[in-house]
Protein backbone atom coordinates (compact mmCIF):
# COMPACT_ATOMS: atom_id res chain seq x y z
CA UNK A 1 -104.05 -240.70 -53.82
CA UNK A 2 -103.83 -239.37 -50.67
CA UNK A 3 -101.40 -236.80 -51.25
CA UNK A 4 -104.09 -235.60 -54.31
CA UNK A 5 -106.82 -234.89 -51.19
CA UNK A 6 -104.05 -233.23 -49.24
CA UNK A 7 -103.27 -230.86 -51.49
CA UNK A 8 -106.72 -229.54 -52.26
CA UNK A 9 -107.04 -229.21 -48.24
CA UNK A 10 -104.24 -227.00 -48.39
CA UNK A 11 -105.59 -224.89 -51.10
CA UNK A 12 -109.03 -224.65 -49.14
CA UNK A 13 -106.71 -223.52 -46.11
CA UNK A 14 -105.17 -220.62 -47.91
CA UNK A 15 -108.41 -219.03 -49.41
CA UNK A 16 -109.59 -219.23 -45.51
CA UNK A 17 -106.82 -217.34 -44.62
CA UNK A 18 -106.96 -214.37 -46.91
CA UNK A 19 -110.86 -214.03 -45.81
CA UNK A 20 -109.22 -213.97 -42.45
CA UNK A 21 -106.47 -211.17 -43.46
CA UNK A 22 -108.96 -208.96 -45.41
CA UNK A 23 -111.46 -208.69 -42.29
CA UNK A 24 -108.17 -207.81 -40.01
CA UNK A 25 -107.20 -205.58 -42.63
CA UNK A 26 -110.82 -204.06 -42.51
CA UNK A 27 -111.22 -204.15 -38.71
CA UNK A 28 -107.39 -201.76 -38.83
CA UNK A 29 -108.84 -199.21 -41.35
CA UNK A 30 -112.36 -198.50 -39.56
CA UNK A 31 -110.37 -198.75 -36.16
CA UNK A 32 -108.04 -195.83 -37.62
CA UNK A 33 -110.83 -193.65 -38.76
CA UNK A 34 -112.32 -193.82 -35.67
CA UNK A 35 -109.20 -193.14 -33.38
CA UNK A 36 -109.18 -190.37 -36.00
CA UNK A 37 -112.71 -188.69 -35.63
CA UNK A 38 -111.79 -188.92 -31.78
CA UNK A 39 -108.71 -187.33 -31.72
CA UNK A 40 -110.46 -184.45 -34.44
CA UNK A 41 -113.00 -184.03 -31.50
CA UNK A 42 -110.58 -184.29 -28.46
CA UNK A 43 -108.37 -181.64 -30.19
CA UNK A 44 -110.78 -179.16 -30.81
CA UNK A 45 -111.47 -179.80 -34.65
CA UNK A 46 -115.24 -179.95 -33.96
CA UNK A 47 -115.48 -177.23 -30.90
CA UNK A 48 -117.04 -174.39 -32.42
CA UNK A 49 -119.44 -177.25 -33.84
CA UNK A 50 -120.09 -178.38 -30.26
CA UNK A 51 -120.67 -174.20 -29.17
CA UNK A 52 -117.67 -174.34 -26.73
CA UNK A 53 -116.51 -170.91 -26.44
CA UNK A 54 -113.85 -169.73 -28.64
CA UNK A 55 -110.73 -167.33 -27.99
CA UNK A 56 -109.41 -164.08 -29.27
CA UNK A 57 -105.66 -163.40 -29.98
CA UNK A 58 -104.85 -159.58 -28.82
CA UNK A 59 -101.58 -158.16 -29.67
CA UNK A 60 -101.18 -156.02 -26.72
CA UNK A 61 -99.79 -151.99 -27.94
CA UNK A 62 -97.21 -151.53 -25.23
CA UNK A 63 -97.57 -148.45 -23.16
CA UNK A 64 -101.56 -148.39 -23.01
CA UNK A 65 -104.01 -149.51 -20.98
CA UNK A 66 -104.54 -153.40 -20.88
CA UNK A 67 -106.14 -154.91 -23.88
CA UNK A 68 -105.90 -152.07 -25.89
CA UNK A 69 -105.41 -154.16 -29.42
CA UNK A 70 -102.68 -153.13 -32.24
CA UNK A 71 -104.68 -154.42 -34.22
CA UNK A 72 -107.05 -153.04 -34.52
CA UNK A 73 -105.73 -149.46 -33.17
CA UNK A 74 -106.81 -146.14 -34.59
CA UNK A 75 -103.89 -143.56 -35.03
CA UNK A 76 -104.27 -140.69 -32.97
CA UNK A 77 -101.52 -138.40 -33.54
CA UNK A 78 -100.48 -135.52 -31.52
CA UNK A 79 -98.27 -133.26 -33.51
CA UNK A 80 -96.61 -130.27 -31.38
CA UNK A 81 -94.74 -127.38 -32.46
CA UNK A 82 -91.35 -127.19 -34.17
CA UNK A 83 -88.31 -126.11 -32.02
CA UNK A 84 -85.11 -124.59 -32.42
CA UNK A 85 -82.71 -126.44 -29.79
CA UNK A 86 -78.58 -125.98 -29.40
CA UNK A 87 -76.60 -129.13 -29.37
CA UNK A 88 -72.80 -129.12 -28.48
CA UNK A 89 -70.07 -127.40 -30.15
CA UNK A 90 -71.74 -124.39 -31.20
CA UNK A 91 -74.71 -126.96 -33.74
CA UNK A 92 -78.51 -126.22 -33.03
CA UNK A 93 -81.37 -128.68 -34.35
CA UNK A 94 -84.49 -127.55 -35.51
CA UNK A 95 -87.25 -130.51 -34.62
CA UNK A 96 -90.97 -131.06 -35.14
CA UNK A 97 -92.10 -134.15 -33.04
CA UNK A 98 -95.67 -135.96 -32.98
CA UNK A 99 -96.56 -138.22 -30.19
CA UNK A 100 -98.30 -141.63 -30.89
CA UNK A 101 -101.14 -141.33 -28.20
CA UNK A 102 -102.50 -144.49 -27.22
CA UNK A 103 -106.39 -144.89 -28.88
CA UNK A 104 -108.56 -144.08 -25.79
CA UNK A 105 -106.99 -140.54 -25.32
CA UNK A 106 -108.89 -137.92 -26.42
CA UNK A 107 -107.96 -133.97 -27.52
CA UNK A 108 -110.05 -131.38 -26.73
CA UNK A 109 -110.45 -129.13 -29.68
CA UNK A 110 -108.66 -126.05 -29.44
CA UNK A 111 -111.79 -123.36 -28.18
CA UNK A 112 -113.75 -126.87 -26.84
CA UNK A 113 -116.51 -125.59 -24.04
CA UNK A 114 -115.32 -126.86 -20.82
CA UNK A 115 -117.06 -129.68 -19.25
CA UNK A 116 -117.35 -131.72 -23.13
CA UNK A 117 -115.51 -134.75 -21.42
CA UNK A 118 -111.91 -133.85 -22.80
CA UNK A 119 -109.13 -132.44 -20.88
CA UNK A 120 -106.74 -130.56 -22.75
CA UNK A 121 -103.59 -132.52 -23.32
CA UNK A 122 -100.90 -130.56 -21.39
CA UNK A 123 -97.58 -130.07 -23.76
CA UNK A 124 -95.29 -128.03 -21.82
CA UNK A 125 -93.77 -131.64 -20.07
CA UNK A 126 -93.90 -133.13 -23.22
CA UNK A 127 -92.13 -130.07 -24.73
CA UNK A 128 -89.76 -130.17 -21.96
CA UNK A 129 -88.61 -133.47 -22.01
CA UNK A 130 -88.10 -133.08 -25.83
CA UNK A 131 -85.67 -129.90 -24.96
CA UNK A 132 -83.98 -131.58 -21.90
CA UNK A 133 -83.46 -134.96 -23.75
CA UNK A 134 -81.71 -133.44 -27.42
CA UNK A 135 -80.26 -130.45 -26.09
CA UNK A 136 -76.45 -130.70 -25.68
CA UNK A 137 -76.15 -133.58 -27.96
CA UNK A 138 -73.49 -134.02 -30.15
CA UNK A 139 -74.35 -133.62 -33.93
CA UNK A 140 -72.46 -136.17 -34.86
CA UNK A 141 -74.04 -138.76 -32.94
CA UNK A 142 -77.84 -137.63 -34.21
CA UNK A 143 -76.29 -137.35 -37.41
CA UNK A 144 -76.83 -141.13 -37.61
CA UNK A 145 -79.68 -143.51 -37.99
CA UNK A 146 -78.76 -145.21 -34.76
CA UNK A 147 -78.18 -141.81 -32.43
CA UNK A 148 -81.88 -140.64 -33.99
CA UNK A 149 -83.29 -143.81 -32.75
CA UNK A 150 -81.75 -144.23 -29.57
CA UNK A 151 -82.51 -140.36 -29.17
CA UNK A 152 -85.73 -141.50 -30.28
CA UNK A 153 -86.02 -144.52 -27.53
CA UNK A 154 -85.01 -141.89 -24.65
CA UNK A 155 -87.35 -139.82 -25.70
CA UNK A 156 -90.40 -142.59 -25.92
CA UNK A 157 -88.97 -144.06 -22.38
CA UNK A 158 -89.42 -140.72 -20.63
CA UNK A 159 -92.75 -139.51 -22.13
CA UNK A 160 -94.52 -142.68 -21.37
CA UNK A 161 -93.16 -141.98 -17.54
CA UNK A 162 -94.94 -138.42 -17.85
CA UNK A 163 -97.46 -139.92 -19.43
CA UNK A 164 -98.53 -143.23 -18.25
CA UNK A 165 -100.86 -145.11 -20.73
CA UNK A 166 -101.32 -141.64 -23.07
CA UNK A 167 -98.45 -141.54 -25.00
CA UNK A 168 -96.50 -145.07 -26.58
CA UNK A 169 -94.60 -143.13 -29.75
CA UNK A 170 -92.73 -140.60 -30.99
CA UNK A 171 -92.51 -139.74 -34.76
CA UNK A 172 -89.76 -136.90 -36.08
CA UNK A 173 -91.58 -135.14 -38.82
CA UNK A 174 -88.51 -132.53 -39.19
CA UNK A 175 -85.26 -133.07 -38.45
CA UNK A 176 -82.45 -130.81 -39.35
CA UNK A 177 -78.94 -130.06 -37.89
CA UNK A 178 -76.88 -127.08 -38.46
């Protein structure tokens, strides 16, 4: 008989056992969703929440002034006059260029009253560098995608030196070789 009491005991021991393991097993889940909500706080989940300040990505557009945004740019196109120029070997080009100006430049209006706040952008040096850069190339070489864009690069490179935080671009709106 006393084996029948023992094994009752033992049955009583396991059911106090599983209470035991489902209270762990509770205590582990509400421990993980509160190591949870912490780390959401600590990481900044809840920070606009709490009114800590936010930030502001800003792709900067290279060759203007400092926190001038891509983005968010306006275009403001400069297009100048179309010239005749002779490359090597007896070849000339005839090329219209516009210059990308960075947003914050302003044109005066052709006939503007003086004293309106705009200067008149000056296009001889821009004009010049165009001529000085292309003339005497070889056709062959613009004749390609990559000698238009490294022509294209050169020319960029030394407007922006002219031209420090005005001009970041050049487009070719006509382009033809003879």
């Amino acid at each position: 008989m006393g084996k029948k009491k023992e094994a009752p005991a033992a049955e009583g021991e396991g059911e106090g056992e599983g209470k035991k393991s489902k209270k762990k097993l509770i205590m582990v889940v509400v421990l993980c969703v509160i190591l949870a909500g912490a780390g959401y706080k600590l990481g900044g989940g809840g920070s606009a929440a709490a009114g800590t300040a936010t930030t502001t990505t800003i792709v900067q557009l290279v060759g203007c002034k400092e926190g001038t945004d891509a983005t968010t740019a306006e275009p403001n196109v400069l297009d100048l006059e179309k010239m005749n120029l002779n490359l090597a070997d007896g070849h000339y080009l005839s090329v219209a260029v516009s210059l990308n100006l960075c947003p914050d430049v302003v044109i005066a209006a052709a006939g503007a009253a003086e004293g309106a706040g705009a200067e008149p952008f000056q296009k001889a040096p821009a004009k010049d560098i165009i001529v000085s850069t292309l003339s005497g190339s070889s056709m062959s070489t613009l004749a390609t995608a990559e000698g238009r864009e490294e022509a294209r690069k050169l020319l960029v490179e030394r407007l922006s030196e002219e031209y420090p935080e005005e001009v970041y671009g050049v487009f070719f709106v006509e382009f033809v070789m003879q």
